[in-house]
Every structure is written in structure tokens, then in C-alpha cells.
C-alpha atoms as a PDB file:
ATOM      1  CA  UNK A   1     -52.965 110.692 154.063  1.00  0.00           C
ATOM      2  CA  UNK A   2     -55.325 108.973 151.796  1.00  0.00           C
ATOM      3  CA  UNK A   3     -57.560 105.767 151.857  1.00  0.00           C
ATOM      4  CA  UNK A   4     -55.255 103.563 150.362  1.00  0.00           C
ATOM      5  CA  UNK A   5     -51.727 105.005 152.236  1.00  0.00           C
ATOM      6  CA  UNK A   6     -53.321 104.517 155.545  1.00  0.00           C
ATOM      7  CA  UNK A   7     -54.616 101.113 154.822  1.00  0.00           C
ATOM      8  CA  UNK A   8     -50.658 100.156 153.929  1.00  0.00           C
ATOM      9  CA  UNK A   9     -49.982 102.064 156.995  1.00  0.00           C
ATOM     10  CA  UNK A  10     -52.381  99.592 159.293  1.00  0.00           C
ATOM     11  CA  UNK A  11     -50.686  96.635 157.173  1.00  0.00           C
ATOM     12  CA  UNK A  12     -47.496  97.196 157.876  1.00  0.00           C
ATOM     13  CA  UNK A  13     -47.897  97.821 161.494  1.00  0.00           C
ATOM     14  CA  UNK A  14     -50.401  94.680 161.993  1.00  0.00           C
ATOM     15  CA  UNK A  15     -47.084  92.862 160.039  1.00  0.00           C
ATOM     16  CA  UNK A  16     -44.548  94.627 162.303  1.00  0.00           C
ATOM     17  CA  UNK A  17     -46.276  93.645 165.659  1.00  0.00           C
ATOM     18  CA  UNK A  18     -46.962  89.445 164.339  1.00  0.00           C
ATOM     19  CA  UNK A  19     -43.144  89.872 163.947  1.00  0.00           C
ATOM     20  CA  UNK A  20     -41.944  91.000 167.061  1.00  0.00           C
ATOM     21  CA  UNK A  21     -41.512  90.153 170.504  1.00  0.00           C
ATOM     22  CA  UNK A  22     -42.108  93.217 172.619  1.00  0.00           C
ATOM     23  CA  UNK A  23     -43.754  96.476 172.141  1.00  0.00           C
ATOM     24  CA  UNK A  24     -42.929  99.741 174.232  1.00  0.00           C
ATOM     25  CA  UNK A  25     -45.327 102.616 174.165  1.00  0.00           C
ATOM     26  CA  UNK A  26     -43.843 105.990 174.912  1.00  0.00           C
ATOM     27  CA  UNK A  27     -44.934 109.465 174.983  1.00  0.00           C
ATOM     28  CA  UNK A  28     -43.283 111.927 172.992  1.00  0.00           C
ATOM     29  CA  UNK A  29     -43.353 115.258 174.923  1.00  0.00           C
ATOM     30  CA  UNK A  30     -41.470 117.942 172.862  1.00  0.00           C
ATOM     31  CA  UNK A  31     -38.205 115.999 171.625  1.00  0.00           C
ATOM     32  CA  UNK A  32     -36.260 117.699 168.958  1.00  0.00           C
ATOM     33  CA  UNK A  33     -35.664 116.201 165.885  1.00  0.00           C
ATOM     34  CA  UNK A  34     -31.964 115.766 167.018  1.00  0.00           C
ATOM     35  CA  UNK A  35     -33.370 113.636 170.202  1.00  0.00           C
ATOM     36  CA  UNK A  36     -35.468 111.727 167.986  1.00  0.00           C
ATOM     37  CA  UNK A  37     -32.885 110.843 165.390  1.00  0.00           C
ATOM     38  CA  UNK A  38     -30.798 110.073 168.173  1.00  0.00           C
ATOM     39  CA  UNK A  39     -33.123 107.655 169.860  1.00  0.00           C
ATOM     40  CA  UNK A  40     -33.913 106.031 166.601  1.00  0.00           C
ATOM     41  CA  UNK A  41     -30.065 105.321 165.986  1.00  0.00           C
ATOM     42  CA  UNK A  42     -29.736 103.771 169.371  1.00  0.00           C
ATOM     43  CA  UNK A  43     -32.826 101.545 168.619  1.00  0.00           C
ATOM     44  CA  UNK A  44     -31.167 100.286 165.515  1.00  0.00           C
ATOM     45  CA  UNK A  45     -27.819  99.688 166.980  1.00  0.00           C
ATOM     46  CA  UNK A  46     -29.571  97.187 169.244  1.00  0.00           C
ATOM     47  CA  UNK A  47     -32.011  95.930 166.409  1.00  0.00           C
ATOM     48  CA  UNK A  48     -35.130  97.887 167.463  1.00  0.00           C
ATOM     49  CA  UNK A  49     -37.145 100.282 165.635  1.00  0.00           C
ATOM     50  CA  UNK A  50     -39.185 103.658 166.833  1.00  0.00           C
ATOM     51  CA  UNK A  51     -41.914 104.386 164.616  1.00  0.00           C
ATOM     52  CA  UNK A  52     -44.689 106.969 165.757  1.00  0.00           C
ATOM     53  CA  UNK A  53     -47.877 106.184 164.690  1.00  0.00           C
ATOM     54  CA  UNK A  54     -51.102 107.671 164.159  1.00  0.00           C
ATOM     55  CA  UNK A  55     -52.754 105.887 167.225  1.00  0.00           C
ATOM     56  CA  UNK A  56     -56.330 105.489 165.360  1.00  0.00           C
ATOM     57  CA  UNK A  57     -54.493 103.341 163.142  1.00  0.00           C
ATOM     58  CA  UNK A  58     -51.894 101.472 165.369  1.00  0.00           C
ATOM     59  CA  UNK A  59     -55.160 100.496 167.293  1.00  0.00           C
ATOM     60  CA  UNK A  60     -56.295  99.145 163.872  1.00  0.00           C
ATOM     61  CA  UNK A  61     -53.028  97.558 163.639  1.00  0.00           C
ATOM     62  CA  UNK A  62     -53.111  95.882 167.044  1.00  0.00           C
ATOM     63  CA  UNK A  63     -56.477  93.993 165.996  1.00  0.00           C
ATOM     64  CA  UNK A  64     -55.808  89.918 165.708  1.00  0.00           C
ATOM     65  CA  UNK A  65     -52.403  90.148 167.707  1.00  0.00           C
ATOM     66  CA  UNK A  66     -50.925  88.816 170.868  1.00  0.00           C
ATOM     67  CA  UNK A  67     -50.902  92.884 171.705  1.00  0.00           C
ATOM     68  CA  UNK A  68     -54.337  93.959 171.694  1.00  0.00           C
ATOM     69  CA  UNK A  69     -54.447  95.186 174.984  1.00  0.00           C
ATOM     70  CA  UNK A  70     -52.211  97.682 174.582  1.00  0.00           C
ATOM     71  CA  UNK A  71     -54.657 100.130 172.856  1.00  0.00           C
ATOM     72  CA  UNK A  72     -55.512 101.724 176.599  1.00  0.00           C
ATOM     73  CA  UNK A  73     -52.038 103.060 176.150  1.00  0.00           C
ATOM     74  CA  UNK A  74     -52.964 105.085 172.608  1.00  0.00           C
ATOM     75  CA  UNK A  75     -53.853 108.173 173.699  1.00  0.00           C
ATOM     76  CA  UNK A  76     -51.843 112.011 173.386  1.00  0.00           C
ATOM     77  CA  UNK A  77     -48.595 112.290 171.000  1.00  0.00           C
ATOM     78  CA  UNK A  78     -47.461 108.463 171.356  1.00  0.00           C
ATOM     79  CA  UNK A  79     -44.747 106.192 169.679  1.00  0.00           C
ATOM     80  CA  UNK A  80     -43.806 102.854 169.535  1.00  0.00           C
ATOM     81  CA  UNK A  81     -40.729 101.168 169.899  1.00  0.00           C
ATOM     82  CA  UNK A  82     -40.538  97.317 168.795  1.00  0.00           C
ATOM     83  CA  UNK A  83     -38.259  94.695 169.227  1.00  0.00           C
ATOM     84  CA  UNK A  84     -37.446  90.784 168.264  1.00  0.00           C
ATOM     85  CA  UNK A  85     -35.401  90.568 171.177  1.00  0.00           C
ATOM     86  CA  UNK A  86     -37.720  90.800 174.203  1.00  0.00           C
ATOM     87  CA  UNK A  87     -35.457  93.009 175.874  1.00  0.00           C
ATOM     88  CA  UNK A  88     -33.468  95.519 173.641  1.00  0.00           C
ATOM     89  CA  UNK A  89     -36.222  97.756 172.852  1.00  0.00           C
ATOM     90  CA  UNK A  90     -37.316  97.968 176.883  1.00  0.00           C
ATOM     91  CA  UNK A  91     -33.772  98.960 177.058  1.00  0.00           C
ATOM     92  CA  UNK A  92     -32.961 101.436 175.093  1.00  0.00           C
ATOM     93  CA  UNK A  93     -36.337 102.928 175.796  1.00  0.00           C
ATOM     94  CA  UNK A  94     -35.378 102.828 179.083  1.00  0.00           C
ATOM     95  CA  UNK A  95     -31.834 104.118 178.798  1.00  0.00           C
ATOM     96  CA  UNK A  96     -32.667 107.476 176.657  1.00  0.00           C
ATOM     97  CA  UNK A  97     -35.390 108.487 178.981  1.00  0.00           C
ATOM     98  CA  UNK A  98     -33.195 108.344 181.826  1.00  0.00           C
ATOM     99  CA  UNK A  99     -30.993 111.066 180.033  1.00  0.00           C
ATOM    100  CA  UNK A 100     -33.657 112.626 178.747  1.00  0.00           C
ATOM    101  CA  UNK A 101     -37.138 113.760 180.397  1.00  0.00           C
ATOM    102  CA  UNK A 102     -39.002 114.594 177.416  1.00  0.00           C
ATOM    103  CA  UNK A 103     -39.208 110.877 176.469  1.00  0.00           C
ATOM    104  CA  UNK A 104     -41.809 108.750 179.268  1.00  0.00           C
ATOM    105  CA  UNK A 105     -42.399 105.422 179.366  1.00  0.00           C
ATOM    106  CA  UNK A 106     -46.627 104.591 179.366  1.00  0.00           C
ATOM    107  CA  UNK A 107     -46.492 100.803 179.144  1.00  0.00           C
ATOM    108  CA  UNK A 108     -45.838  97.874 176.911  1.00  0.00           C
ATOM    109  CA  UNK A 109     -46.579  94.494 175.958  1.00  0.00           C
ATOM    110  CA  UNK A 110     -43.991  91.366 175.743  1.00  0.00           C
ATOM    111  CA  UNK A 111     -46.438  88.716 174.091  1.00  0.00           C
ATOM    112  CA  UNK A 112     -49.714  88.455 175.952  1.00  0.00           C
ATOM    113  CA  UNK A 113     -48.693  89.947 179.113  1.00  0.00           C
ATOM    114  CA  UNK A 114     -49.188  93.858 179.562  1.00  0.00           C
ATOM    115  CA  UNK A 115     -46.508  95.914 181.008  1.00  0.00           C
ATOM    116  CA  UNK A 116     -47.138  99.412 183.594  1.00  0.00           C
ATOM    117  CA  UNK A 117     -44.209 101.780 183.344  1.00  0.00           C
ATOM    118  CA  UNK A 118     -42.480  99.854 186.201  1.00  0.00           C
ATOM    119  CA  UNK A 119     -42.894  96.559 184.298  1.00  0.00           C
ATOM    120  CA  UNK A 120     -40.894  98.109 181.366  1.00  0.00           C
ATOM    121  CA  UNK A 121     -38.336  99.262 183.634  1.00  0.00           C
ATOM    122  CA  UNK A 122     -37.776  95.539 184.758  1.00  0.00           C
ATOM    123  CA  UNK A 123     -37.897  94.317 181.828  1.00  0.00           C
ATOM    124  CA  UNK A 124     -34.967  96.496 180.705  1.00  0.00           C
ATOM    125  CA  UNK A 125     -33.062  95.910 183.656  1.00  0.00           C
ATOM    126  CA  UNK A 126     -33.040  92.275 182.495  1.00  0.00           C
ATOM    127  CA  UNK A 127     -29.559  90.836 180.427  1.00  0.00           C
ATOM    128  CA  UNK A 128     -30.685  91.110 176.252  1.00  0.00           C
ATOM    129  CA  UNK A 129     -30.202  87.636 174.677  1.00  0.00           C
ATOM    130  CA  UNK A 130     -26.576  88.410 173.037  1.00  0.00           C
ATOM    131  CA  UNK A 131     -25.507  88.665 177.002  1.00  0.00           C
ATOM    132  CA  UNK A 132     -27.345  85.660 177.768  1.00  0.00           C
ATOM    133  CA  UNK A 133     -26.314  83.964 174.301  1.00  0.00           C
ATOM    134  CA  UNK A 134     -22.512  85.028 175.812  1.00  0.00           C
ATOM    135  CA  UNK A 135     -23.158  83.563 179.717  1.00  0.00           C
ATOM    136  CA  UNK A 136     -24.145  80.328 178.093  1.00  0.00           C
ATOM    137  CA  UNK A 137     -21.524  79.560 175.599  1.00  0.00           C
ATOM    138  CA  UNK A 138     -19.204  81.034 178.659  1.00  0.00           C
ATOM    139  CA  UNK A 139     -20.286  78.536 180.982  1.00  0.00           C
ATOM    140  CA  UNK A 140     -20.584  75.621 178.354  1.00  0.00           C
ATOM    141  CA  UNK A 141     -16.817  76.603 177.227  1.00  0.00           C
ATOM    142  CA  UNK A 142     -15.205  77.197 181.365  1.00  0.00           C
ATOM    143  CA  UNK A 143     -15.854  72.742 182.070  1.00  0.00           C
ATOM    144  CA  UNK A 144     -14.115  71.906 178.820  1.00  0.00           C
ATOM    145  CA  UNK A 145     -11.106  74.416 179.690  1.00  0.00           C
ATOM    146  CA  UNK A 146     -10.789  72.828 182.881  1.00  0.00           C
ATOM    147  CA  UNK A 147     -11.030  69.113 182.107  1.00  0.00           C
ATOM    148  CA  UNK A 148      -8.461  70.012 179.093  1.00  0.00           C
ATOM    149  CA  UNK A 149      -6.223  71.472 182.080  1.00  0.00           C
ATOM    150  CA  UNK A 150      -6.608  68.458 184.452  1.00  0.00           C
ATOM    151  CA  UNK A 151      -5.999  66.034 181.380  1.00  0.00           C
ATOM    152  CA  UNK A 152      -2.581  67.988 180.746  1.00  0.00           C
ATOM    153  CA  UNK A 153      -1.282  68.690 184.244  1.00  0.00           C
ATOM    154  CA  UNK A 154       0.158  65.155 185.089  1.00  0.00           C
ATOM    155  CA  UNK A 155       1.638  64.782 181.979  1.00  0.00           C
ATOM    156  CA  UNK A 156       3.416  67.939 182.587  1.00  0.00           C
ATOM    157  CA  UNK A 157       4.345  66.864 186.241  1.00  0.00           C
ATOM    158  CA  UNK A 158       5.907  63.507 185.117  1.00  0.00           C
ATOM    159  CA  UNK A 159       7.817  65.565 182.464  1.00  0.00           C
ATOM    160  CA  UNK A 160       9.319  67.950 185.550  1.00  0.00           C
ATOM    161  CA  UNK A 161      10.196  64.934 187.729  1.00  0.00           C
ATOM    162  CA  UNK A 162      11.951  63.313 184.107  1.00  0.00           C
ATOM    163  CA  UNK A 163      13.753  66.129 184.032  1.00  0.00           C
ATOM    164  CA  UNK A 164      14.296  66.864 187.542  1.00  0.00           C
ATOM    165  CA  UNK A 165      16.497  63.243 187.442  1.00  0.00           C
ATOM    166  CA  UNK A 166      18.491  64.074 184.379  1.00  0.00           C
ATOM    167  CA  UNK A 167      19.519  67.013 185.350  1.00  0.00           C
ATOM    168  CA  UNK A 168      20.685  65.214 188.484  1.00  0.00           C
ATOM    169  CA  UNK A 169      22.519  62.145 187.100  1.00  0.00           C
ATOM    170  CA  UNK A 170      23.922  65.147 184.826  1.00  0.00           C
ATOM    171  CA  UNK A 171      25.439  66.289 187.294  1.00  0.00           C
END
């Protein structure tokens, strides 16, 4: 890698990270390339990426944004998973090293505020924003159902007891 490809390297990452939300550092310890394709397709299916990086130059990358502080994490055979949603990265992170060892969580960063391994962990555990997006418009939608059933009912009673009384005078 050259002078002028790792200096579009550095840019891109420095762009990536003023981007995003969240940023999970894990340590790569011998997947295969099937693992790592594997993780990388899960990451895009909930709209996060998994890039390694040379960690000289994500530490470059890291200068001027909300996640300096992660550099302590940049050491041994590291990658970095990255996410606009604060939790889908955490999560899928989380969920592929449960199922597979050779995949560890070091840390992250969601904003300003570091994350420890057990930070990440809660932070995955957490609901993403499509299932919080989904509770809300739920609970906005349930009131409106309700008040549209209580505005029908004794319309539909009166119509029974009508009909009760015809059918009686019918007969």
C-alpha cells in the first residue's frame, strides 16, 4: 500500500466514523473466509458494515471524532464493525460471536461514551430502532382502534334491539 492509497484509506474511515452512530471493535482470531463473508452478510442485512483495518491507520482515522478513545482498543488482528443505527451493529456483533468463538468482542464506542465488552453486550441486548420505530406506531395505532370500536358499538347495539322488535311484531 502506497502513500497516496493509505491516505484514501484514513479518509474514508475518518468519513465512515463522522457518519455513524456506533463503532464495535472485535478481534479476529482465525475466522475463515467463509465466517467472514458470513458475518459481513449479516452486517449488511441489518445495515452495518465490517471492515478490518490496518489499526495504524484507523487510529489516524479516529483523530477529530466523537470516537477517539477507542484507539486503546487497536491492538493484535482487529476489525471494525459500524453502524447508523446505534444498535444493529452491537447486535450482530454480538449474535455471530455467540455461535462462533473465533470472533471476541474488545469494546466499542456509541458517540462519546466508551463501551467494555459487557457494555457491547448491553447494548445489543437493547430493541434496534425498526423494533422501536414498530412499538411506537403500535401503540400510537392500538387508542385509535379502540376509540373507532367504542364509537361503533352503540350504533351496532341500537341496530340489534331495531331488529330484535321487528322480528317480534313479525311475528
Amino acid at each position: 500500500m502506497d502513500r497516496s492509497q493509505k491516505a484514501d484509506s484514513v479518509a474514508q474511515l475518518n468519513a465512515n466514523f463522522n457518519e455513524v452512530s456506533v463503532v464495535v471493535v472485535t478481534r479476529n482470531l482465525g475466522l475463515t473466509v467463509a465466517q467472514s463473508t458470513a458475518l459481513r452478510t449479516k452486517m449488511r442485512e441489518v445495515g452495518a458494515s465490517y471492515k478490518v483495518a490496518k489499526n495504524r491507520l484507523a487510529k489516524l482515522a479516529l483523530k477529530d471524532t466523537q470516537f477517539e478513545g477507542l484507539e486503546d482498543y487497536l491492538s493484535g488482528p482487529t476489525a471494525l464493525a459500524t453502524s447508523v443505527d446505534p444498535v444493529a451493529a452491537a447486535k450482530a456483533a454480538v449474535d455471530f460471536a455467540k455461535a462462533n468463538p473465533k470472533l471476541e468482542i474488545v469494546g466499542g464506542s456509541m458517540g462519546g461514551t466508551l463501551l467494555d465488552e459487557a457494555g457491547v453486550k448491553a447494548l445489543a441486548s437493547m430493541p434496534s430502532l425498526d423494533e422501536l420505530r414498530a412499538k411506537l406506531v403500535g401503540l400510537v395505532q392500538a387508542p385509535a382502534t379502540k376509540v373507532a370500536q367504542l364509537s361503533t358499538a352503540p350504533a351496532a347495539k341500537l341496530a340489534r334491539v331495531f331488529g330484535a322488535y321487528a322480528a317480534k311484531d313479525a311475528a
